[in-house]
PDB file of N, CA and C in Angstrom:
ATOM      1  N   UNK A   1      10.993  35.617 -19.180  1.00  0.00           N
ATOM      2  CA  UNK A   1      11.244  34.887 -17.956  1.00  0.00           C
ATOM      3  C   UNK A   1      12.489  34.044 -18.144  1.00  0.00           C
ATOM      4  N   UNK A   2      13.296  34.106 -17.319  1.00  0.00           N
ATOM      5  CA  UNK A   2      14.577  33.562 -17.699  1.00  0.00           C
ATOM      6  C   UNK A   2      14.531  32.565 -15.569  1.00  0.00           C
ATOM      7  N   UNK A   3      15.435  30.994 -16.223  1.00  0.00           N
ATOM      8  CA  UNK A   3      15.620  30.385 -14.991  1.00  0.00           C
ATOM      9  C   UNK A   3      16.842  30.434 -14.314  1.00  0.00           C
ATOM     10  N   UNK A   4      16.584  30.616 -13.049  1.00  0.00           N
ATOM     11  CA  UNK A   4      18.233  30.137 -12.737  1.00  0.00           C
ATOM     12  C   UNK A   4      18.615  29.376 -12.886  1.00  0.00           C
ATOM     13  N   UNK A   5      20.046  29.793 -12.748  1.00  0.00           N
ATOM     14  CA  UNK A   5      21.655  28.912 -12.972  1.00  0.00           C
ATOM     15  C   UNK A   5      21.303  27.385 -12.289  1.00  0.00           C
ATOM     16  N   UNK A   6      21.123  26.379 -12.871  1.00  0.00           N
ATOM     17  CA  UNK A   6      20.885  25.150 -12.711  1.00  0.00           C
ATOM     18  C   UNK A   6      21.531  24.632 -11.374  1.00  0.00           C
ATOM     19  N   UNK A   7      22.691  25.265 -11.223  1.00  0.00           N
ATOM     20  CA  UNK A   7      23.981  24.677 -10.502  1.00  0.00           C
ATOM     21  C   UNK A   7      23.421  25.613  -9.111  1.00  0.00           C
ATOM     22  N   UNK A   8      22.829  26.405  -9.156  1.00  0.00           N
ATOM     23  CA  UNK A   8      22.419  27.552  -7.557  1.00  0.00           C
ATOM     24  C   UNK A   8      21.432  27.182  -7.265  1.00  0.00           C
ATOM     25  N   UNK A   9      20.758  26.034  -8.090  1.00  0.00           N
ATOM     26  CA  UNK A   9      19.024  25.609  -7.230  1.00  0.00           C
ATOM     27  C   UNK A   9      19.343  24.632  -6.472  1.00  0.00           C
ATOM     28  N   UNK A  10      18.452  24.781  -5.426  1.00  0.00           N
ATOM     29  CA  UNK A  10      18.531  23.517  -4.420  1.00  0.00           C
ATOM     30  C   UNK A  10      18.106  22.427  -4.402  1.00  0.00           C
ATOM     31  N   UNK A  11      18.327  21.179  -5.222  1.00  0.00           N
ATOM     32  CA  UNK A  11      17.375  20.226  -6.026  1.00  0.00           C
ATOM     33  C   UNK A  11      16.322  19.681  -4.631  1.00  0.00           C
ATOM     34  N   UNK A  12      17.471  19.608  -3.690  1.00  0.00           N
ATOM     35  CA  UNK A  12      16.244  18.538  -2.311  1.00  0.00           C
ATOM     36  C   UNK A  12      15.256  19.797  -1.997  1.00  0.00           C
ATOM     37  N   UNK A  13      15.382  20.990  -1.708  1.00  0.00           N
ATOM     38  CA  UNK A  13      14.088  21.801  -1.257  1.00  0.00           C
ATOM     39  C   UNK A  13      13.000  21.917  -2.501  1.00  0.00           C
ATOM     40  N   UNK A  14      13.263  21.698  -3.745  1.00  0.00           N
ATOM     41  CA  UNK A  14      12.786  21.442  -4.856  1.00  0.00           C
ATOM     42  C   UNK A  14      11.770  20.515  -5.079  1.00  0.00           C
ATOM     43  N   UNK A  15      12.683  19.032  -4.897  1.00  0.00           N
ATOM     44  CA  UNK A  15      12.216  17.851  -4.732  1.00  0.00           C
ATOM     45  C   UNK A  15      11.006  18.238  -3.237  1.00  0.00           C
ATOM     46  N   UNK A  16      11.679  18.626  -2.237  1.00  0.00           N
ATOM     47  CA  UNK A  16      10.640  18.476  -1.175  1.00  0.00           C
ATOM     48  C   UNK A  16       9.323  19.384  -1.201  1.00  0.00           C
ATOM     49  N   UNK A  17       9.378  20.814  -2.389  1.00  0.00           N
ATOM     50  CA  UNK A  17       8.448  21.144  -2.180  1.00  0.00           C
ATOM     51  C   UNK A  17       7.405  20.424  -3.565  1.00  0.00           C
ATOM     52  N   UNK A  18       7.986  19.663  -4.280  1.00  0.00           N
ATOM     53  CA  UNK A  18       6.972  18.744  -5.220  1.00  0.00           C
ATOM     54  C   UNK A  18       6.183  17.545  -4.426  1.00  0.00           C
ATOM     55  N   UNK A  19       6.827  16.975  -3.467  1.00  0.00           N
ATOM     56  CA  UNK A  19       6.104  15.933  -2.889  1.00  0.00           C
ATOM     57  C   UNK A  19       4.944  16.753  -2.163  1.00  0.00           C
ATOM     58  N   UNK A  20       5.623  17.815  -1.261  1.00  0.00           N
ATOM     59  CA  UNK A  20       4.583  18.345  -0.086  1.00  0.00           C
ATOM     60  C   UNK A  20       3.796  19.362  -0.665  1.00  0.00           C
ATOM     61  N   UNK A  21       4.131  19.711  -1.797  1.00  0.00           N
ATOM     62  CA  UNK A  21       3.040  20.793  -3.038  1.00  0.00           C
ATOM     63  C   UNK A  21       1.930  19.961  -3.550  1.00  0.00           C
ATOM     64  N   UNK A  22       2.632  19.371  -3.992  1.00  0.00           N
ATOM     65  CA  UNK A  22       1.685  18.373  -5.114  1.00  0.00           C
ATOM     66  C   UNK A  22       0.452  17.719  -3.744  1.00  0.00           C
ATOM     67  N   UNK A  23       1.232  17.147  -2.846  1.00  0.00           N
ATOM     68  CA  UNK A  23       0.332  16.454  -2.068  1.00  0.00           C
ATOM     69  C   UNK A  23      -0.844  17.628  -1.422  1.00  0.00           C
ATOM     70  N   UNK A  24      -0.384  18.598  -0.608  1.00  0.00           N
ATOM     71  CA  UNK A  24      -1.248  19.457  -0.215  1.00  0.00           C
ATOM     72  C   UNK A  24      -2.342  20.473  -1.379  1.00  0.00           C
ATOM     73  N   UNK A  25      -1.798  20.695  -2.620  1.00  0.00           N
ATOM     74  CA  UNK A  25      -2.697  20.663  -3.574  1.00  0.00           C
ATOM     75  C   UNK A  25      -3.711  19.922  -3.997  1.00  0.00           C
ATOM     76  N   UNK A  26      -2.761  18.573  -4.179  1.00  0.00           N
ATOM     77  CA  UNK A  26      -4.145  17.553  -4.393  1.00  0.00           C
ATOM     78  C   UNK A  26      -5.491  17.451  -3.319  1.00  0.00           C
ATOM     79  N   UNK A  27      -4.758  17.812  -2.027  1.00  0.00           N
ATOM     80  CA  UNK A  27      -5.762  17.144  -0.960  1.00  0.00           C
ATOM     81  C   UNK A  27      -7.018  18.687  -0.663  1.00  0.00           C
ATOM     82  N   UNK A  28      -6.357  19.731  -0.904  1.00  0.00           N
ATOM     83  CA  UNK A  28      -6.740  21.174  -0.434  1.00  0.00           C
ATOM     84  C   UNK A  28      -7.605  21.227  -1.867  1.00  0.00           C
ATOM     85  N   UNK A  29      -7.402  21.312  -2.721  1.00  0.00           N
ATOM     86  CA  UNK A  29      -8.613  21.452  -4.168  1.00  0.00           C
ATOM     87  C   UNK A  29      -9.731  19.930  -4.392  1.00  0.00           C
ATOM     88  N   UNK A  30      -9.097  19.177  -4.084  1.00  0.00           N
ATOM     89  CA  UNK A  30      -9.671  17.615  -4.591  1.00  0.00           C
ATOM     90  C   UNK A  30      -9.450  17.604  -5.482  1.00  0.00           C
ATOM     91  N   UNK A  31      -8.529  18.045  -6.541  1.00  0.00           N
ATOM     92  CA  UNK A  31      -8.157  17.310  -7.553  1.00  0.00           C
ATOM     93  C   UNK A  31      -7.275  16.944  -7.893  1.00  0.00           C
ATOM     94  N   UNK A  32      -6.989  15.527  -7.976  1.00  0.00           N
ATOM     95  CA  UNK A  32      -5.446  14.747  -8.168  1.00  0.00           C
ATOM     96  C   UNK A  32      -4.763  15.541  -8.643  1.00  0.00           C
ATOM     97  N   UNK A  33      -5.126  15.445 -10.281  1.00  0.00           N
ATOM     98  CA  UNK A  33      -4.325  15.777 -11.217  1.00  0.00           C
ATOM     99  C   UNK A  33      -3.525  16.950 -11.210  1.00  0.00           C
ATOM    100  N   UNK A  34      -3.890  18.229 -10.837  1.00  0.00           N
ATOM    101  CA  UNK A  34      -3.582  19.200 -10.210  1.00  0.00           C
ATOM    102  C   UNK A  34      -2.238  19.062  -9.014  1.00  0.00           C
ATOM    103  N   UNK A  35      -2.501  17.880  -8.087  1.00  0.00           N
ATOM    104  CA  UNK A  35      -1.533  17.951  -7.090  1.00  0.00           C
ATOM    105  C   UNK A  35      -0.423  17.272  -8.469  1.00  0.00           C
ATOM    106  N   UNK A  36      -0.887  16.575  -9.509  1.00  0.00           N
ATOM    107  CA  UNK A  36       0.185  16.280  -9.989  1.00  0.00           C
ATOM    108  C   UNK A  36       1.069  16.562 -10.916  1.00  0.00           C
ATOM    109  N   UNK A  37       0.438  17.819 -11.217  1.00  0.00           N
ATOM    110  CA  UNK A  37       1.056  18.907 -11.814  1.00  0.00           C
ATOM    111  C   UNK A  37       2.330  19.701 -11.356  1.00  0.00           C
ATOM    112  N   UNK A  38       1.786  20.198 -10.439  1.00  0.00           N
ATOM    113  CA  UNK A  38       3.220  20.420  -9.121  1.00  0.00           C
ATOM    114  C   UNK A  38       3.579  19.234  -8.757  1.00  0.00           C
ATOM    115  N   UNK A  39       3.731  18.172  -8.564  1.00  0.00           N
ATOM    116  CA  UNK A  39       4.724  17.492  -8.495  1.00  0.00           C
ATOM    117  C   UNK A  39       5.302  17.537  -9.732  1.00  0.00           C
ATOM    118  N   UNK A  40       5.181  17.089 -11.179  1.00  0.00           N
ATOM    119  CA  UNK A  40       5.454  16.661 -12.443  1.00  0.00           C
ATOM    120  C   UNK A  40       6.710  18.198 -12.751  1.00  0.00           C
ATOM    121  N   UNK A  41       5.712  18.847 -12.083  1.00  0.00           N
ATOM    122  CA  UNK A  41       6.537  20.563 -12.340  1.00  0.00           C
ATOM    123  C   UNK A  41       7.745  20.725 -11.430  1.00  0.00           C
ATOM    124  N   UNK A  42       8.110  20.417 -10.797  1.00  0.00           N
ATOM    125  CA  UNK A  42       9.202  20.332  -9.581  1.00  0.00           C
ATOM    126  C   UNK A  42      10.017  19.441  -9.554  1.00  0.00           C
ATOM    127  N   UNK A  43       9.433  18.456 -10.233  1.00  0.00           N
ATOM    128  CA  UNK A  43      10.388  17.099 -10.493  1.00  0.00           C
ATOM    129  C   UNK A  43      11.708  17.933 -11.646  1.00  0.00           C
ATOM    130  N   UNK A  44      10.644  18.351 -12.259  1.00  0.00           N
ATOM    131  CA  UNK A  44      10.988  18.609 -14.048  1.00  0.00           C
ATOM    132  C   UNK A  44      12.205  19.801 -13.538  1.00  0.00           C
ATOM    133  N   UNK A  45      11.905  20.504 -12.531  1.00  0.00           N
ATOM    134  CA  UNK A  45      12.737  21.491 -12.682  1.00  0.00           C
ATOM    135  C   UNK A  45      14.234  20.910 -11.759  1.00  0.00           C
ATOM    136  N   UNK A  46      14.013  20.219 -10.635  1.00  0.00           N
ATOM    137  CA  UNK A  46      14.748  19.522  -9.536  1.00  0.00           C
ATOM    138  C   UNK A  46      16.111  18.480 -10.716  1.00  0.00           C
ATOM    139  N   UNK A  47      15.353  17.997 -11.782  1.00  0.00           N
ATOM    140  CA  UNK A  47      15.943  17.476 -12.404  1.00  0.00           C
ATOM    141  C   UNK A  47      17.022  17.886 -13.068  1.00  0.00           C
ATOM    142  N   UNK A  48      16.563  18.972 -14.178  1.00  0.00           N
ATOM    143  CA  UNK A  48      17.781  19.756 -14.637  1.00  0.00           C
ATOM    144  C   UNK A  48      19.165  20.031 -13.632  1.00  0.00           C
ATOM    145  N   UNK A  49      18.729  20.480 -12.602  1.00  0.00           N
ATOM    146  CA  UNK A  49      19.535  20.865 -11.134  1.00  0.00           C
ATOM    147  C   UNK A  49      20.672  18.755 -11.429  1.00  0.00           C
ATOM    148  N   UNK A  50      19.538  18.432 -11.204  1.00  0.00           N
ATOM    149  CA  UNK A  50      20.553  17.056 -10.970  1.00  0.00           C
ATOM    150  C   UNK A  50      21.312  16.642 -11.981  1.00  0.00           C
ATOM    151  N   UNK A  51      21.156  16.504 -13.745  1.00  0.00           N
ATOM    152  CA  UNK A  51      21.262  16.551 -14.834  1.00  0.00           C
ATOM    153  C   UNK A  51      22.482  17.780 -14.828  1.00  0.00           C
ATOM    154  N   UNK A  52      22.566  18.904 -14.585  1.00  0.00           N
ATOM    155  CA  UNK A  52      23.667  19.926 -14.925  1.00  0.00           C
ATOM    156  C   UNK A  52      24.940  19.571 -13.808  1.00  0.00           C
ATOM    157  N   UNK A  53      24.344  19.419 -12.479  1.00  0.00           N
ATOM    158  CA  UNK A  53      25.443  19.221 -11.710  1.00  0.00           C
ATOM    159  C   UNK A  53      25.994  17.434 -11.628  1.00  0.00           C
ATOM    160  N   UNK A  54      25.304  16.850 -11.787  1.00  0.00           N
ATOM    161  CA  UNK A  54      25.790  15.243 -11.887  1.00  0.00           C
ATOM    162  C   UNK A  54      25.962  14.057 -12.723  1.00  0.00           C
ATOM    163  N   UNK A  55      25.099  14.813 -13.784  1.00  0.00           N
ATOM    164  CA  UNK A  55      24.713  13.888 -14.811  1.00  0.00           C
ATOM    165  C   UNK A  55      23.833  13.079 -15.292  1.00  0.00           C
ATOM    166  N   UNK A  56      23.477  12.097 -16.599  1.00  0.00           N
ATOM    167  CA  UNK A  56      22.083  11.466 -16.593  1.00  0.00           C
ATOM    168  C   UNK A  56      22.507   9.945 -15.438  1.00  0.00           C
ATOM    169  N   UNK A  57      23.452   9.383 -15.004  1.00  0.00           N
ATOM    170  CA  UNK A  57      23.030   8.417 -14.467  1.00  0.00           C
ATOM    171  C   UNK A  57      22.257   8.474 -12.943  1.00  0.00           C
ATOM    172  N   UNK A  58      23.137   9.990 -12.579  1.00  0.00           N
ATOM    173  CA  UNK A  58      22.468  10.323 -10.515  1.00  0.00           C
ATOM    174  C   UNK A  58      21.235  10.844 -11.169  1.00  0.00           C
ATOM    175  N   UNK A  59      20.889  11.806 -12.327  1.00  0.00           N
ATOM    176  CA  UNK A  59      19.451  12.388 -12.736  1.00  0.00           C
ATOM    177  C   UNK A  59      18.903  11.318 -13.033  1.00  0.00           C
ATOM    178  N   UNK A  60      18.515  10.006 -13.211  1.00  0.00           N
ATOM    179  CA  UNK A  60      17.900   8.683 -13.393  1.00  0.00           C
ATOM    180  C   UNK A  60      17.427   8.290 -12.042  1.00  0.00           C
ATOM    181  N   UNK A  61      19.185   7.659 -10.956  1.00  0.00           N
ATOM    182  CA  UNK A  61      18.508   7.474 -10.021  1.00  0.00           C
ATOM    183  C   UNK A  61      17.736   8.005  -9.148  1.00  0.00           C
ATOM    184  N   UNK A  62      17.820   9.268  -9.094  1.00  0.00           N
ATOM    185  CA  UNK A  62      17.495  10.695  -8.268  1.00  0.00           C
ATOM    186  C   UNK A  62      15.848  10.613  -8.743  1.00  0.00           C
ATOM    187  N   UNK A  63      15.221  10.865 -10.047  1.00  0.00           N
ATOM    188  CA  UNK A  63      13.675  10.418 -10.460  1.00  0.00           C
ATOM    189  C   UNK A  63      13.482   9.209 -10.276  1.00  0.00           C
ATOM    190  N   UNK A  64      14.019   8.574 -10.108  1.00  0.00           N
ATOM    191  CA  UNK A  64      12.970   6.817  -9.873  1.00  0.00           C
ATOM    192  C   UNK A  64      13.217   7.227  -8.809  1.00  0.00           C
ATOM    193  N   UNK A  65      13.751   7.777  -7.598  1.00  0.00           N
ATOM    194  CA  UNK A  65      13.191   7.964  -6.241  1.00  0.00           C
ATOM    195  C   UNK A  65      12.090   8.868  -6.154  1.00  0.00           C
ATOM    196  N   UNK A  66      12.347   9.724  -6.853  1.00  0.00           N
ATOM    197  CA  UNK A  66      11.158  10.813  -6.721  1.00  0.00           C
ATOM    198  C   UNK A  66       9.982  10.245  -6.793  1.00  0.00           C
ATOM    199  N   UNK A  67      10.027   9.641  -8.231  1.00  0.00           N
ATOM    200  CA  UNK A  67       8.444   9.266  -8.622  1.00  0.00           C
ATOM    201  C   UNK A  67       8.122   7.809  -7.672  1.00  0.00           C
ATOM    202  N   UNK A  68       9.206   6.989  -7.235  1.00  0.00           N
ATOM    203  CA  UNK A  68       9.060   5.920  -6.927  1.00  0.00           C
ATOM    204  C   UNK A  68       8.398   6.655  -5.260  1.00  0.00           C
ATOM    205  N   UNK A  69       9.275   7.517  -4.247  1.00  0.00           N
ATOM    206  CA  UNK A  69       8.664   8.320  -2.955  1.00  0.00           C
ATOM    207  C   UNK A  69       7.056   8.414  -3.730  1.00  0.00           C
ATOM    208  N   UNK A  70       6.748   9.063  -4.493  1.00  0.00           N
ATOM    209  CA  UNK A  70       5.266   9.391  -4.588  1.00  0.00           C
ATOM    210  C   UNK A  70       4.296   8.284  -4.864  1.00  0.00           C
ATOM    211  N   UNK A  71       4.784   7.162  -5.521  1.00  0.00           N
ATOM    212  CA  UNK A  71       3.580   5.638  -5.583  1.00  0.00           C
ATOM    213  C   UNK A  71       3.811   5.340  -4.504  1.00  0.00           C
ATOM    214  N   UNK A  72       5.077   5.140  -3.519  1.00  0.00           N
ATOM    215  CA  UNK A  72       5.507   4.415  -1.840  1.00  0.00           C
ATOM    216  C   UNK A  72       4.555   5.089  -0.938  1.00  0.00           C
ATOM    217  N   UNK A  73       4.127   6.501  -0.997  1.00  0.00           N
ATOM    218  CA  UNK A  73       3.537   7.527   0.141  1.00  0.00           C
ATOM    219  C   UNK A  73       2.151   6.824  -0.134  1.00  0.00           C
ATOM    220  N   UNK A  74       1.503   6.554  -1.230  1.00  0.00           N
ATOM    221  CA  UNK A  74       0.316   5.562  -0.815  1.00  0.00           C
ATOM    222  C   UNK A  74      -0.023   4.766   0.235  1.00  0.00           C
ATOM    223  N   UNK A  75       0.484   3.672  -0.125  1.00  0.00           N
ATOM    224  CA  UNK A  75       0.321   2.441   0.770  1.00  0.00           C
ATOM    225  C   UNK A  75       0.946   2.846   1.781  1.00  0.00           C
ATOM    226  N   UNK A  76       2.053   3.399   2.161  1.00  0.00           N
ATOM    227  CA  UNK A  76       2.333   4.286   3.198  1.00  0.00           C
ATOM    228  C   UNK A  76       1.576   5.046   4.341  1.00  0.00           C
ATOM    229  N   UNK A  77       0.825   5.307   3.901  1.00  0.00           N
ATOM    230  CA  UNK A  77      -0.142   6.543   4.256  1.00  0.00           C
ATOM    231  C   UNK A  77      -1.233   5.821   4.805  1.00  0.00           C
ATOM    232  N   UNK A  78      -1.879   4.577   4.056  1.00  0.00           N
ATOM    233  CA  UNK A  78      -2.814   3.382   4.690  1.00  0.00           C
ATOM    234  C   UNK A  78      -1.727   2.959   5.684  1.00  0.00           C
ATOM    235  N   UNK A  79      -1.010   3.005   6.049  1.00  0.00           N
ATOM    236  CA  UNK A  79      -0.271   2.218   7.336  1.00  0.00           C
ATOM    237  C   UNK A  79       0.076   3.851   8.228  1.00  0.00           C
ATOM    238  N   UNK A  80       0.744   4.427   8.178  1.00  0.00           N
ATOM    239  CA  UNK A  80       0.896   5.273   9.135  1.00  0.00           C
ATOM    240  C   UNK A  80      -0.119   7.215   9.162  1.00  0.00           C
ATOM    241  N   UNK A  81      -0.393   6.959   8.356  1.00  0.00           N
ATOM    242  CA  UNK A  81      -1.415   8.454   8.169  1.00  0.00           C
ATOM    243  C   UNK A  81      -0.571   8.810   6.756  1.00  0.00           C
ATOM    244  N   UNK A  82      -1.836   9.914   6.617  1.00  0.00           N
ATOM    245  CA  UNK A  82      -0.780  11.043   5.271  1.00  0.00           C
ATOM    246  C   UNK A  82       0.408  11.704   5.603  1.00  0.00           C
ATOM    247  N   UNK A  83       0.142  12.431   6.193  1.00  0.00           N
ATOM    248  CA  UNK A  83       1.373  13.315   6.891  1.00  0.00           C
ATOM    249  C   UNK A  83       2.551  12.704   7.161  1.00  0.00           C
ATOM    250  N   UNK A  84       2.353  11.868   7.988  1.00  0.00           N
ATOM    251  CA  UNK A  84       3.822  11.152   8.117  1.00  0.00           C
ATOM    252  C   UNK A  84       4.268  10.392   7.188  1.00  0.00           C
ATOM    253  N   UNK A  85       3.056   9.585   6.270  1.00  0.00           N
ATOM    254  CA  UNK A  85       3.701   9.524   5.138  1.00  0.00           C
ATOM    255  C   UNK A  85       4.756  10.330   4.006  1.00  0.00           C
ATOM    256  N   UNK A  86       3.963  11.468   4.022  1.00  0.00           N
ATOM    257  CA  UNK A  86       5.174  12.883   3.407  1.00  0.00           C
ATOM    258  C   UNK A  86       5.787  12.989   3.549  1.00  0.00           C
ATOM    259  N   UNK A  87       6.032  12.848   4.930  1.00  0.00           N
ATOM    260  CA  UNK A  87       6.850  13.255   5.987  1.00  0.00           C
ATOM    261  C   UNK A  87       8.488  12.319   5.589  1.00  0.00           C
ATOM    262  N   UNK A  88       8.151  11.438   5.843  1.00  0.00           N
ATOM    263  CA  UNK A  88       9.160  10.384   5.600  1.00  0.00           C
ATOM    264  C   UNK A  88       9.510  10.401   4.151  1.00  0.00           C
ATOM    265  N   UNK A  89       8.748  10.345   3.426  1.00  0.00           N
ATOM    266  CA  UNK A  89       9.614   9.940   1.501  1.00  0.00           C
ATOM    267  C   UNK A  89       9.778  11.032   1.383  1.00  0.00           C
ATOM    268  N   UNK A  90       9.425  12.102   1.572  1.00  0.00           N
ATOM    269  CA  UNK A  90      10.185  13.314   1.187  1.00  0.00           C
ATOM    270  C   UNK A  90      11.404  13.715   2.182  1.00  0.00           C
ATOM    271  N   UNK A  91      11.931  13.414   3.563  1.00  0.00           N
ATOM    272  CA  UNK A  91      13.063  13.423   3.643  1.00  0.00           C
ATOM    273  C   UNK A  91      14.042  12.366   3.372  1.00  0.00           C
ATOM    274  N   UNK A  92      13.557  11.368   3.001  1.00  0.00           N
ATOM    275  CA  UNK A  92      14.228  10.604   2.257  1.00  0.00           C
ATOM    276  C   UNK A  92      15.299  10.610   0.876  1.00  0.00           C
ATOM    277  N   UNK A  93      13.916  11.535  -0.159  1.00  0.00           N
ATOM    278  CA  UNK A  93      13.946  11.808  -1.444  1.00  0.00           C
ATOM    279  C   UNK A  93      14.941  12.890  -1.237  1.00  0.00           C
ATOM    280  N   UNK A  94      14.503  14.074  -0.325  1.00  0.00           N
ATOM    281  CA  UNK A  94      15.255  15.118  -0.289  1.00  0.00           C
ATOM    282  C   UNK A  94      16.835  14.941   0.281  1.00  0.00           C
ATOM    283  N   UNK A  95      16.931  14.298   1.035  1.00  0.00           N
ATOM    284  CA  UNK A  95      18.230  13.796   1.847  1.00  0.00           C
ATOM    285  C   UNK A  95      18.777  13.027   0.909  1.00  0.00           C
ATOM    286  N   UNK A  96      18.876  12.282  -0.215  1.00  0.00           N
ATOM    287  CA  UNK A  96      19.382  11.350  -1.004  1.00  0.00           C
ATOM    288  C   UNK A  96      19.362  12.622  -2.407  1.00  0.00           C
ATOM    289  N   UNK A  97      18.435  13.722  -2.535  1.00  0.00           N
ATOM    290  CA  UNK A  97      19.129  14.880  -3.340  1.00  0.00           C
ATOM    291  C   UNK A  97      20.140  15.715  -3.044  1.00  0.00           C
ATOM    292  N   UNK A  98      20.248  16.062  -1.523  1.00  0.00           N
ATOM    293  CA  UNK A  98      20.937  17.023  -1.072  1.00  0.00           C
ATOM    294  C   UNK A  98      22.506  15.960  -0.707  1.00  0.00           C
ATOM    295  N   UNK A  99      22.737  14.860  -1.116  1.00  0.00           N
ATOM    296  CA  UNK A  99      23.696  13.978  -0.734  1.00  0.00           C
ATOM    297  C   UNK A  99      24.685  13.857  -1.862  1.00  0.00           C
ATOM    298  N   UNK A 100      23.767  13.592  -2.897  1.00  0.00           N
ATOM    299  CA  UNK A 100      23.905  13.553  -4.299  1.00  0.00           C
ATOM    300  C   UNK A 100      24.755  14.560  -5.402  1.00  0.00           C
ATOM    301  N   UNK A 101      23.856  15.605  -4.392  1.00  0.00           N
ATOM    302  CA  UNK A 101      23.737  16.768  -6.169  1.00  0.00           C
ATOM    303  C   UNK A 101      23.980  18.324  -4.974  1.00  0.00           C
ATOM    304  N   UNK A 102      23.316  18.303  -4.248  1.00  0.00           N
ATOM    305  CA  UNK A 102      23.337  20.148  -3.635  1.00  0.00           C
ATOM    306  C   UNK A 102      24.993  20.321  -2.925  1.00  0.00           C
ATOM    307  N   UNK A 103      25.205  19.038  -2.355  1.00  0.00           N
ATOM    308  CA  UNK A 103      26.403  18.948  -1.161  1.00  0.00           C
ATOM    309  C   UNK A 103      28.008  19.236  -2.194  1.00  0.00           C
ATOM    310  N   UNK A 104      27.398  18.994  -3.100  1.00  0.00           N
ATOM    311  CA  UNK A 104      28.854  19.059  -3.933  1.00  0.00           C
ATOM    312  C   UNK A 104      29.333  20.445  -4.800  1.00  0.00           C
ATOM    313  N   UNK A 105      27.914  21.280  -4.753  1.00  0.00           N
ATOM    314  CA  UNK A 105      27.767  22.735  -5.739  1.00  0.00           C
ATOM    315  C   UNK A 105      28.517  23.516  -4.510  1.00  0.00           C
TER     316      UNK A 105
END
């Protein structure tokens, strides 16, 4: 199994399908950990993408949004629902990847 070219992945559809994977996993099986697997797994790969094309300081800030979008969609989610919680930190997360790191490949 070989990955693609770091520089041809799309880190924000990446990033967006770890928030909305992970979340709809977790909620569709009931088990957290699981949704947080696919996230942990998508991060991991979204990263390299950010890391090859930008470097470790945008691959730093780029994960403390990621992981920081996924503790925010909590308390989030007690104020406006789940969904729109997703909804929002992941175009956030994704729009601040695709700004970053995809717009420039």
């Amino acid at each position: 199994m070989e990955l693609n070219n770091a520089r041809k992945v799309s880190s924000a559809a990446v990033s967006a399908f770890g928030l909305v994977g992970g979340y709809l996993v977790a909620r569709e099986t009931g088990i957290r950990p699981l949704g947080g697997v696919v996230l942990a797994a998508a991060g991991i790969y979204a990263g390299r993408t950010w890391k090859e094309t930008s470097g470790p300081a945008t691959t730093a800030v780029l994960g403390g949004t990621y992981i920081g979008a996924f503790g925010a969609s909590h308390p989030l989610a007690k104020k406006i629902g789940a969904w729109p919680a997703i909804a929002a930190v992941t175009a956030a997360t994704s729009g601040l990847s695709y700004a970053l790191v995809d717009s420039k490949n």
